[in-house]
C-alpha atoms as a PDB file:
ATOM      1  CA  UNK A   1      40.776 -20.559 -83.357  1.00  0.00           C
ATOM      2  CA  UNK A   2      42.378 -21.480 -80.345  1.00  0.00           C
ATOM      3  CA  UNK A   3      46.197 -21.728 -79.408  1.00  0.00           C
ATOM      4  CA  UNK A   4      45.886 -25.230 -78.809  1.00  0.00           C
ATOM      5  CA  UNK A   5      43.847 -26.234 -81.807  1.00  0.00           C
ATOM      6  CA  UNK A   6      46.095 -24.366 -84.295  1.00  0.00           C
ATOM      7  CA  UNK A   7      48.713 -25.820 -82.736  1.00  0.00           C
ATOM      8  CA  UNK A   8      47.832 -29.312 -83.293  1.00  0.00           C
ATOM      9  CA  UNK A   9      47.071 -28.312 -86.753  1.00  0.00           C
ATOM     10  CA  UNK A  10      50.953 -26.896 -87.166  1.00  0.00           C
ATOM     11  CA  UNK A  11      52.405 -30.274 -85.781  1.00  0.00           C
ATOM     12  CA  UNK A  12      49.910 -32.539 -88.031  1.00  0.00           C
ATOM     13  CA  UNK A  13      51.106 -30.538 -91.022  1.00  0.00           C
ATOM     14  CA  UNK A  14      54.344 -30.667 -90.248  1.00  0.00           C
ATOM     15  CA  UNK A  15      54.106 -34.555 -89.228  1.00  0.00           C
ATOM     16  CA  UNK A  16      57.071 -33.912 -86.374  1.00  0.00           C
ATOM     17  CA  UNK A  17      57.191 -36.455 -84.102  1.00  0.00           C
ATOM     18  CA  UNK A  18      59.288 -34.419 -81.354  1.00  0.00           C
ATOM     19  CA  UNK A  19      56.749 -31.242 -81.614  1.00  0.00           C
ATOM     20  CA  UNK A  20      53.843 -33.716 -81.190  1.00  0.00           C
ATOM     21  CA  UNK A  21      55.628 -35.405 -77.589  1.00  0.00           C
ATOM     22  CA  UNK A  22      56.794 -31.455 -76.942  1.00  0.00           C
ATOM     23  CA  UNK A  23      52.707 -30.565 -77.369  1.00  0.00           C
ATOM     24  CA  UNK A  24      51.751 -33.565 -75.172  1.00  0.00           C
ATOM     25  CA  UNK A  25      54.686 -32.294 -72.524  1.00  0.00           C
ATOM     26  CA  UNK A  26      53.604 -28.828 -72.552  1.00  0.00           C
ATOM     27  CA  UNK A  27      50.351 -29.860 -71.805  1.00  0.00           C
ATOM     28  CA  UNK A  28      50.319 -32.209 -68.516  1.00  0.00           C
ATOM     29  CA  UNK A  29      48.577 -29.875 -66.816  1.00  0.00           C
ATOM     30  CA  UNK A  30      44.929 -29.931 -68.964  1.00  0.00           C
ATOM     31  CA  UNK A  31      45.305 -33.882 -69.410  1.00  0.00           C
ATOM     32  CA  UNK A  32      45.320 -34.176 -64.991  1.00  0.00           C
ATOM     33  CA  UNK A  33      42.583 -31.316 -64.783  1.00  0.00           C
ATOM     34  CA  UNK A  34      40.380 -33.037 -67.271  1.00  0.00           C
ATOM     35  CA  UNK A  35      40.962 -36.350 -65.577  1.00  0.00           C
ATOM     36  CA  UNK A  36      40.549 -35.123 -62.166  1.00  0.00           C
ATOM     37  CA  UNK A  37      37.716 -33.375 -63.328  1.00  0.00           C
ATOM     38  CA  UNK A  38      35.843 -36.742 -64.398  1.00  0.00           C
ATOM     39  CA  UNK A  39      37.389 -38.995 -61.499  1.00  0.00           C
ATOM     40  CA  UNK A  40      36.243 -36.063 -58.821  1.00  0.00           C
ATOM     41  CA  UNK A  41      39.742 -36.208 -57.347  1.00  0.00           C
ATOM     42  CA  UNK A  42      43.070 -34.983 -57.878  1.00  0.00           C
ATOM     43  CA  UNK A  43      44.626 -37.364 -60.845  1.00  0.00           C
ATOM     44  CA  UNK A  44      48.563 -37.498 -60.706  1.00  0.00           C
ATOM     45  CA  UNK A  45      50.787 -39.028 -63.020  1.00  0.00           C
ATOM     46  CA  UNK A  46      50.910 -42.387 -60.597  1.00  0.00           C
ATOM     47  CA  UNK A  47      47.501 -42.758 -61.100  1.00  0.00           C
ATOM     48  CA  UNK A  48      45.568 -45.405 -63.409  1.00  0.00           C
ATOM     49  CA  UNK A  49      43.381 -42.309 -64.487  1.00  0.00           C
ATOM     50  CA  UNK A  50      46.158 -40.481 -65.772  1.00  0.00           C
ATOM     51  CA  UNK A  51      47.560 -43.345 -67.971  1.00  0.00           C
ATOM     52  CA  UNK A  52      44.108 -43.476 -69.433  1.00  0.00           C
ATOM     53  CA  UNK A  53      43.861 -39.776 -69.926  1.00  0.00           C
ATOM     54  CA  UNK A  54      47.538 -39.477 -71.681  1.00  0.00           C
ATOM     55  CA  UNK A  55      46.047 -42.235 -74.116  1.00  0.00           C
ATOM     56  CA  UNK A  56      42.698 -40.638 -74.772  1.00  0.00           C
ATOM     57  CA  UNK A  57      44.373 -37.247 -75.693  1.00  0.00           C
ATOM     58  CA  UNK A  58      47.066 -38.852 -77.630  1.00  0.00           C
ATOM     59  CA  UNK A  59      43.462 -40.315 -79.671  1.00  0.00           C
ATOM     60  CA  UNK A  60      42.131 -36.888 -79.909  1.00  0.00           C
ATOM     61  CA  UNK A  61      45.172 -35.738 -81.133  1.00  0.00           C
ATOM     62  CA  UNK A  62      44.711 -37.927 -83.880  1.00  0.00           C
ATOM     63  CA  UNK A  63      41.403 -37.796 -84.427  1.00  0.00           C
ATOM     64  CA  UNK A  64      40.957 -33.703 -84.479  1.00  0.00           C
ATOM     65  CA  UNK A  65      40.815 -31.945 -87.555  1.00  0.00           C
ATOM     66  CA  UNK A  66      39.301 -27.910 -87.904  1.00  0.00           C
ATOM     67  CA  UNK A  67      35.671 -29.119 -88.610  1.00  0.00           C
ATOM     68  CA  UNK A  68      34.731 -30.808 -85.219  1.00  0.00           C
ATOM     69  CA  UNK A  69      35.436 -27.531 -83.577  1.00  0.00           C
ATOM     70  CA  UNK A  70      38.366 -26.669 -80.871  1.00  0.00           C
ATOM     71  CA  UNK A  71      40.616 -29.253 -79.892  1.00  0.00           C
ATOM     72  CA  UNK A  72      40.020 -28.548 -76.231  1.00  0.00           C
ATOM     73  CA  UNK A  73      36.821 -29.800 -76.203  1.00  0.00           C
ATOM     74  CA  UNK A  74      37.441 -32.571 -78.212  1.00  0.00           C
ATOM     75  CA  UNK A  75      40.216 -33.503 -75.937  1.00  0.00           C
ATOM     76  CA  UNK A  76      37.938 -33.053 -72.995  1.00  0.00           C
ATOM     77  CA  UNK A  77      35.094 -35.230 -74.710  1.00  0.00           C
ATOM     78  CA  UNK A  78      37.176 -38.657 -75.243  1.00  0.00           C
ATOM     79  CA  UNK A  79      39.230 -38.165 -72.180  1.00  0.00           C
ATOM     80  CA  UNK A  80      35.918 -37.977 -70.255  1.00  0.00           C
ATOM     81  CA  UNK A  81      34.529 -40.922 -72.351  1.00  0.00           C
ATOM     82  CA  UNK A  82      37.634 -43.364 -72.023  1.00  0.00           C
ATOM     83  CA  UNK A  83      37.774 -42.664 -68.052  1.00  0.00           C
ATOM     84  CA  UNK A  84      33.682 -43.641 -67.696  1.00  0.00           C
ATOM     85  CA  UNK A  85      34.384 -46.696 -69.456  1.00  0.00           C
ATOM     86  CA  UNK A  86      37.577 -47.465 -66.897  1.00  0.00           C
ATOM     87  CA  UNK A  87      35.609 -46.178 -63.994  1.00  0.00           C
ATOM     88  CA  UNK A  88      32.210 -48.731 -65.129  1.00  0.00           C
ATOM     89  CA  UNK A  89      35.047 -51.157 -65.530  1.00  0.00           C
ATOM     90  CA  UNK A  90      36.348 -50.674 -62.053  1.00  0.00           C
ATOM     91  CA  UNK A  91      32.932 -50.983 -60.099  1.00  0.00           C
ATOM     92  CA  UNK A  92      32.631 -54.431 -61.539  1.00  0.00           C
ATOM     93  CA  UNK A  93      34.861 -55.764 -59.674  1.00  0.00           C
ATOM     94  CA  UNK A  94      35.239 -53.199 -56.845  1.00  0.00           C
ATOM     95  CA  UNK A  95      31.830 -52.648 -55.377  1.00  0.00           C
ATOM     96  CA  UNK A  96      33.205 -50.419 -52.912  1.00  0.00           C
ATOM     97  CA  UNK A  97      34.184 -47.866 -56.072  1.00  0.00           C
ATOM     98  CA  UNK A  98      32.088 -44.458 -55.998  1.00  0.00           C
ATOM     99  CA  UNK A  99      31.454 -42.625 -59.056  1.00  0.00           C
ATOM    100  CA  UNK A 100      30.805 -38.812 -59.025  1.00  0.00           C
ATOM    101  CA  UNK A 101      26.951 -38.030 -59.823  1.00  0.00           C
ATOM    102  CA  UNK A 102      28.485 -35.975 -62.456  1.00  0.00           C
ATOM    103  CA  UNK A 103      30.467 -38.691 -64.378  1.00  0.00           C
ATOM    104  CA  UNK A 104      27.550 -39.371 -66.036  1.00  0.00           C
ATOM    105  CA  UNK A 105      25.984 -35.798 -67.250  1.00  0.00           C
ATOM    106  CA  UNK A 106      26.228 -35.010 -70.592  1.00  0.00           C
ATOM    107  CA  UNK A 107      29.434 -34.651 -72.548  1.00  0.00           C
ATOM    108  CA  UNK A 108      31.545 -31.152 -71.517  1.00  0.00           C
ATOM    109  CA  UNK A 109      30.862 -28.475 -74.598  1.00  0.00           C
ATOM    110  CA  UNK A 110      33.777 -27.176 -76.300  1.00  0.00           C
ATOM    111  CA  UNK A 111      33.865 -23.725 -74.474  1.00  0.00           C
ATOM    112  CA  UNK A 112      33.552 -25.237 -70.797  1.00  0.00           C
ATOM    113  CA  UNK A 113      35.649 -24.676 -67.952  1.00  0.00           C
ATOM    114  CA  UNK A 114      35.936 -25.598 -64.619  1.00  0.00           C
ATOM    115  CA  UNK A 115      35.873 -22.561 -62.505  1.00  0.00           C
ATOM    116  CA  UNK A 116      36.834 -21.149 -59.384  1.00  0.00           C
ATOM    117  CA  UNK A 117      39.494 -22.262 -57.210  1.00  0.00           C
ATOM    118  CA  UNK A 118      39.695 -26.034 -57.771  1.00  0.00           C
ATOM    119  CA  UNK A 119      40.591 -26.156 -60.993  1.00  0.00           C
ATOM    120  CA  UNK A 120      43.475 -23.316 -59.807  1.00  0.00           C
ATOM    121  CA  UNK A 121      44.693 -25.891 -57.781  1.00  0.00           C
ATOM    122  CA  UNK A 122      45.064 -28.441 -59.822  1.00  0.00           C
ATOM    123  CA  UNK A 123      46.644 -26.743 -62.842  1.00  0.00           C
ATOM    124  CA  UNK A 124      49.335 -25.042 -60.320  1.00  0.00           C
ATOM    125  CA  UNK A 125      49.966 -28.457 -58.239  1.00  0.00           C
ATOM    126  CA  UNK A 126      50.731 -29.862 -61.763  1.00  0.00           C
ATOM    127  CA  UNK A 127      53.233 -27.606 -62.632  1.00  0.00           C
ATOM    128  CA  UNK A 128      55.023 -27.376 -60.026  1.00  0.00           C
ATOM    129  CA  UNK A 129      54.866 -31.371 -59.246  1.00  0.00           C
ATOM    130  CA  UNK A 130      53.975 -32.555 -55.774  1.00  0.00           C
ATOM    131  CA  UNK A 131      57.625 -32.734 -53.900  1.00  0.00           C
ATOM    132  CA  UNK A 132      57.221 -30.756 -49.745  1.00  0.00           C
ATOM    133  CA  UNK A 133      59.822 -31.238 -48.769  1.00  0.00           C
ATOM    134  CA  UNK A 134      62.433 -28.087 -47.623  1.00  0.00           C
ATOM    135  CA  UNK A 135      66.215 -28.518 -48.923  1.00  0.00           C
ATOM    136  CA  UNK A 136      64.977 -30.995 -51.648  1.00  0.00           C
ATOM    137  CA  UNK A 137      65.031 -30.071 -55.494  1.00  0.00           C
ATOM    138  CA  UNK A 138      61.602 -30.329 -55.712  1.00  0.00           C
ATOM    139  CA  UNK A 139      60.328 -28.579 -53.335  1.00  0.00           C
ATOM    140  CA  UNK A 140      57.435 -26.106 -53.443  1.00  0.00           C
ATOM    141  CA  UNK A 141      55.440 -24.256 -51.357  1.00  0.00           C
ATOM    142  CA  UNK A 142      52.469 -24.168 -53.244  1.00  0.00           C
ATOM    143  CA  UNK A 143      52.159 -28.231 -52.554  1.00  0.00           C
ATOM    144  CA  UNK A 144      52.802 -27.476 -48.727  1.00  0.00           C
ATOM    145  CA  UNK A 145      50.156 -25.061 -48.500  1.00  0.00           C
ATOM    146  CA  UNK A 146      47.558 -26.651 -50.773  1.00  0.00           C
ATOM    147  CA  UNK A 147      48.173 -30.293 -47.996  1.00  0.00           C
ATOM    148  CA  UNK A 148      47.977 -27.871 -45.154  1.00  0.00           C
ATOM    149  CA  UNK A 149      43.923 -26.519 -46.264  1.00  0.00           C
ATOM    150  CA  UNK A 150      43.205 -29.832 -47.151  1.00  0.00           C
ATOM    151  CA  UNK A 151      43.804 -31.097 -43.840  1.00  0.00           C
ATOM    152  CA  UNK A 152      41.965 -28.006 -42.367  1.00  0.00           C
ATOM    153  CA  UNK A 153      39.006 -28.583 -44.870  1.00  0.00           C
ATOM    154  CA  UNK A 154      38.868 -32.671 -44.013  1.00  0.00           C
ATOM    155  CA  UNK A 155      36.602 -32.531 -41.028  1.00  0.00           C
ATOM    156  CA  UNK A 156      34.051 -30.226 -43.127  1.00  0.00           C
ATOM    157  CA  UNK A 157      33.818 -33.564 -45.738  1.00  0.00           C
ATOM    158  CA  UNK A 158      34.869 -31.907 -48.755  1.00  0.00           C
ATOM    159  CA  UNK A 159      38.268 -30.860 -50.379  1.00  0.00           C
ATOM    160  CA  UNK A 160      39.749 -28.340 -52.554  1.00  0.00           C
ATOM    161  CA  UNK A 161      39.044 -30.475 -55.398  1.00  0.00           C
ATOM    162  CA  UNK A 162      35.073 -30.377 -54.958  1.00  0.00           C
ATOM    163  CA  UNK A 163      34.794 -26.998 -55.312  1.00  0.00           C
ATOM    164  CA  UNK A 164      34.373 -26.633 -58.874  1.00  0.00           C
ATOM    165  CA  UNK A 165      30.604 -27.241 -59.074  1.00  0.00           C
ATOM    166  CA  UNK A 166      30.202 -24.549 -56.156  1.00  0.00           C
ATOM    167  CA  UNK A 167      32.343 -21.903 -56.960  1.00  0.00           C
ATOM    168  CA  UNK A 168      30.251 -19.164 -57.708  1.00  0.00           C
ATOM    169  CA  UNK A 169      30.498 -17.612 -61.677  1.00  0.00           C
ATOM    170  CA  UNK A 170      27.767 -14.612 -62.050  1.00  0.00           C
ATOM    171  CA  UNK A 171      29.158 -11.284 -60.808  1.00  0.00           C
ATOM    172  CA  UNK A 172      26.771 -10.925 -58.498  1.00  0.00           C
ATOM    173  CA  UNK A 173      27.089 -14.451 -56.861  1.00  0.00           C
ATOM    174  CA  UNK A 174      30.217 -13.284 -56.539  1.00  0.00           C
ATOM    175  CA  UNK A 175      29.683 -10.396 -54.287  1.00  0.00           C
ATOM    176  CA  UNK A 176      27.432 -12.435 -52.154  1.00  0.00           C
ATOM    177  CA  UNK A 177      30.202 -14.914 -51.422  1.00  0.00           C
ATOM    178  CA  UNK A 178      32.489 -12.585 -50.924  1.00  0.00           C
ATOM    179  CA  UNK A 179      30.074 -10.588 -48.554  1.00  0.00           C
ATOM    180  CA  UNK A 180      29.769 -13.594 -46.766  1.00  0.00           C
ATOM    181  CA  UNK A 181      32.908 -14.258 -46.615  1.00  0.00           C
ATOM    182  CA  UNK A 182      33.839 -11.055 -45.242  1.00  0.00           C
ATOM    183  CA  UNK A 183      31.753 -11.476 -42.541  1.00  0.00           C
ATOM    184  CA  UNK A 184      32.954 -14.396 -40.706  1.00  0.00           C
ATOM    185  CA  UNK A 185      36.518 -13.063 -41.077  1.00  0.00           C
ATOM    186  CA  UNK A 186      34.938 -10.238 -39.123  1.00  0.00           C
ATOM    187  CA  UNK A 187      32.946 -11.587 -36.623  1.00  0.00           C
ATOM    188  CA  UNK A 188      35.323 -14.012 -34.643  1.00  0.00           C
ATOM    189  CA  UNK A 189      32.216 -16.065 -32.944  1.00  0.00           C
ATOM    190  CA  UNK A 190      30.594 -16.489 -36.541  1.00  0.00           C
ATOM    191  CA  UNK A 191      33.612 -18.059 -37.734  1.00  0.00           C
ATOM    192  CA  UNK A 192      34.161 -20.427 -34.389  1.00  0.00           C
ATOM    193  CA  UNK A 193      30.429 -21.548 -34.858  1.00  0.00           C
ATOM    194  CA  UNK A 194      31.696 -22.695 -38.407  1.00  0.00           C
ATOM    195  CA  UNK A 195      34.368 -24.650 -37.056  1.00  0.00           C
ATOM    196  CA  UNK A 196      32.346 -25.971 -34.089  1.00  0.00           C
ATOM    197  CA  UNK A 197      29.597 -27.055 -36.765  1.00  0.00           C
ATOM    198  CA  UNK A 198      31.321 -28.026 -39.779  1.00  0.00           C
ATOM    199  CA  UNK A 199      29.384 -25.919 -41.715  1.00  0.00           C
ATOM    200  CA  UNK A 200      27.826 -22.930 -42.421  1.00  0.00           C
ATOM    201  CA  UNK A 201      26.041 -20.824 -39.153  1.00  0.00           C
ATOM    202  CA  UNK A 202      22.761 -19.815 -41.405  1.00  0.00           C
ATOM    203  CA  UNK A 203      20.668 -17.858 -39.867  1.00  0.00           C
ATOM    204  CA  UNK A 204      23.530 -15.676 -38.229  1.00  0.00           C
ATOM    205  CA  UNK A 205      25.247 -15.273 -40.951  1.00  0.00           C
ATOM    206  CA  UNK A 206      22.063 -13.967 -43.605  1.00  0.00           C
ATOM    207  CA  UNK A 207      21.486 -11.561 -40.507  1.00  0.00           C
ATOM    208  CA  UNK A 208      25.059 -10.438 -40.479  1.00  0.00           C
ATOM    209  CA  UNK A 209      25.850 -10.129 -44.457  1.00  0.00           C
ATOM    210  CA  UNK A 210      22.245  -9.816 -45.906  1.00  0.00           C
ATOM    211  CA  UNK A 211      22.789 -12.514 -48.256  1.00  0.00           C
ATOM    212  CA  UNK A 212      19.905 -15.366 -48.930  1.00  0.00           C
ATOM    213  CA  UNK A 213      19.713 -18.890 -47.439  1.00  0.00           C
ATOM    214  CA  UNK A 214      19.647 -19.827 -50.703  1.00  0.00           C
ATOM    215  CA  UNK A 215      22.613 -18.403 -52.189  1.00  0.00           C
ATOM    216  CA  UNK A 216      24.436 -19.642 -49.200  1.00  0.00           C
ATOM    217  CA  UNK A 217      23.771 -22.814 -49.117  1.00  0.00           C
ATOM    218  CA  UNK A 218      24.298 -23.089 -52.830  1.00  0.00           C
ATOM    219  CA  UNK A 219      27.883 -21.934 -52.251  1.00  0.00           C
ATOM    220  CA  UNK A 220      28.633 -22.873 -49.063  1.00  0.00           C
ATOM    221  CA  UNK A 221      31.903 -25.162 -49.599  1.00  0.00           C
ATOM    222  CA  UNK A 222      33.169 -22.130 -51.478  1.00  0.00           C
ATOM    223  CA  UNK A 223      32.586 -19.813 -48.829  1.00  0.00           C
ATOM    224  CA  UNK A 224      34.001 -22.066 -46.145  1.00  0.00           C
ATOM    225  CA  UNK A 225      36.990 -22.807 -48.018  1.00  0.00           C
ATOM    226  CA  UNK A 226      37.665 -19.488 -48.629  1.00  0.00           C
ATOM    227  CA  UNK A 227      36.769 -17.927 -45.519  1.00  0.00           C
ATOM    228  CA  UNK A 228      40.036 -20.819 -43.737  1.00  0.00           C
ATOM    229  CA  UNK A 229      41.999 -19.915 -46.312  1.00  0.00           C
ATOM    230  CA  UNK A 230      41.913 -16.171 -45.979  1.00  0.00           C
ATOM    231  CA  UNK A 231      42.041 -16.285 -41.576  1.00  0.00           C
ATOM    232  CA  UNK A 232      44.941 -18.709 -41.684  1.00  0.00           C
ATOM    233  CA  UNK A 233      48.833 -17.980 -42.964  1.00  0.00           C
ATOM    234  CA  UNK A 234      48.493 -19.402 -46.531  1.00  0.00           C
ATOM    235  CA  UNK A 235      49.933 -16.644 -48.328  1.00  0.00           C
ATOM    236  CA  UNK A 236      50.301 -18.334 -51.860  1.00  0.00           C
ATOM    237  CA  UNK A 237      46.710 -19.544 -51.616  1.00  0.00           C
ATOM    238  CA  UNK A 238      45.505 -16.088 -50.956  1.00  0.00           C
ATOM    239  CA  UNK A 239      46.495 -15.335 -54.468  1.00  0.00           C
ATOM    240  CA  UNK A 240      43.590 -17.454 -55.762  1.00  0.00           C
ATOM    241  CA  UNK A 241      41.024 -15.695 -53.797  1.00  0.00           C
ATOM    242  CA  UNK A 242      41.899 -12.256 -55.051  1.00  0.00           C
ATOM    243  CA  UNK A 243      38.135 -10.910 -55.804  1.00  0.00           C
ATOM    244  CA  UNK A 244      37.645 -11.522 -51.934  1.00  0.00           C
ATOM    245  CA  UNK A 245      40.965 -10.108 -51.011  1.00  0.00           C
ATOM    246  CA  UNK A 246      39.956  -6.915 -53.072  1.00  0.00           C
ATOM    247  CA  UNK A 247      36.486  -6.933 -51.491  1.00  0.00           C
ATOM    248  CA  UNK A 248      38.573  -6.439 -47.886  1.00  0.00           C
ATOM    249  CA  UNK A 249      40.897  -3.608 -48.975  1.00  0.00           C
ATOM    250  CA  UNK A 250      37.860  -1.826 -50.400  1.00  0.00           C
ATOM    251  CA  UNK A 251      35.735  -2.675 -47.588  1.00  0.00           C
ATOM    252  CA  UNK A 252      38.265  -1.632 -44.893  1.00  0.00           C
ATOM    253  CA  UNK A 253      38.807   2.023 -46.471  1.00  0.00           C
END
């Protein structure tokens, strides 16, 4: 069983009102993943979302017991189920109102997670809160640098956020990306023809790292995300491409 689920079952036992808004405290960070998941977007507490995520966990909380499996996914479940409903809700009155394609795929299964770097993002930027500015309490520099690659990934029509569908989870994806990835970092006019294009120079760049079109393409966001994060001075975000980073040290022996 897992640490969350047995803890739920130790506070429901116990029936401690101050454990159970502890539990909920604790975990801030899986309620805005899960909603930002659904909504497609970074959720913060100011949001709508989040209001309606807090309540559907709060219902799984009270809802779970050991036989409908981990709590996780049950958490997961009604939190995507209640945000649909708000988000169907929404678009009736708000035409303009886009919902993710993947909104409306079948229900997450309990041992589902969102991979790659997105998801990386969003716990961290939820833990440390979203304050950038130097000399004030809240400041962080994980929030400064996370604003700083969205801004470089804007004109490419995609953010850190959208990354979860195309970061890459087999091994040996893996090694293609990062072969990729490798070489527009070291072929200079590679990565310029990324920037002039917004996107991806094919043809060059299956001649330079022997990858397929179709592996590229498939992963492309990933590899261009990771490719601006690793050329510019983002030394915190570096730590969340660390398979790539490792790639380079053992390449460069």
């Amino acid at each position: 069983m897992d640490d969350m689920s047995a803890r739920i079952l130790e506070i429901k036992d116990k029936g401690s009102e101050q454990e159970l808004n502890s539990f909920i405290a604790d975990n801030k960070s899986f309620i805005i993943g899960a909603a930002s998941r659904v909504a497609g977007r970074y959720i913060s507490e100011s949001d709508d979302e989040y209001s309606i995520a807090l309540i559907a966990f709060s219902e799984a909380i009270n809802s779970y017991d050991e036989a409908k499996g981990s709590f996780p996914g049950l958490a997961r479940t009604i939190i995507k189920r209640r945000l649909i409903d708000f988000i169907r809700s929404e678009s009736r009155h708000r035409n303009e109102l886009s919902v993710e394609p993947f909104v409306m795929d079948a229900d997450l299964s309990d041992e589902e997670e969102v991979s790659g770097l997105s998801m990386e993002v969003l716990h961290r930027t939820a833990e440390i809160g979203t304050e950038s500015n130097p000399g004030t309490p809240g400041f962080n520099p994980h929030a400064e640098e996370i604003e700083a690659v969205q801004q470089i990934l804007a004109p490419y029509n995609f953010s850190l956020f959208d990354l979860s569908d195309c970061s890459p989870k087999a091994e040996k994806t893996r090694v293609h990306c990062a072969a990729a990835v490798n070489a527009l970092l070291d072929d200079r006019e590679l990565f310029d023809s990324m920037r002039e294009k917004r996107t991806l120079p094919m043809k060059d760049l299956v001649n330079a790292c022997k990858v397929s079109k179709k592996i590229l393409d498939r992963h492309r966001r990933y590899i261009i995300a990771a490719a601006e994060i690793l050329n510019g001075d983002y030394p915190l975000m570096h730590e969340y491409m660390s398979f790539i980073r490792t790639s380079l040290k053992t390449k460069n022996r």
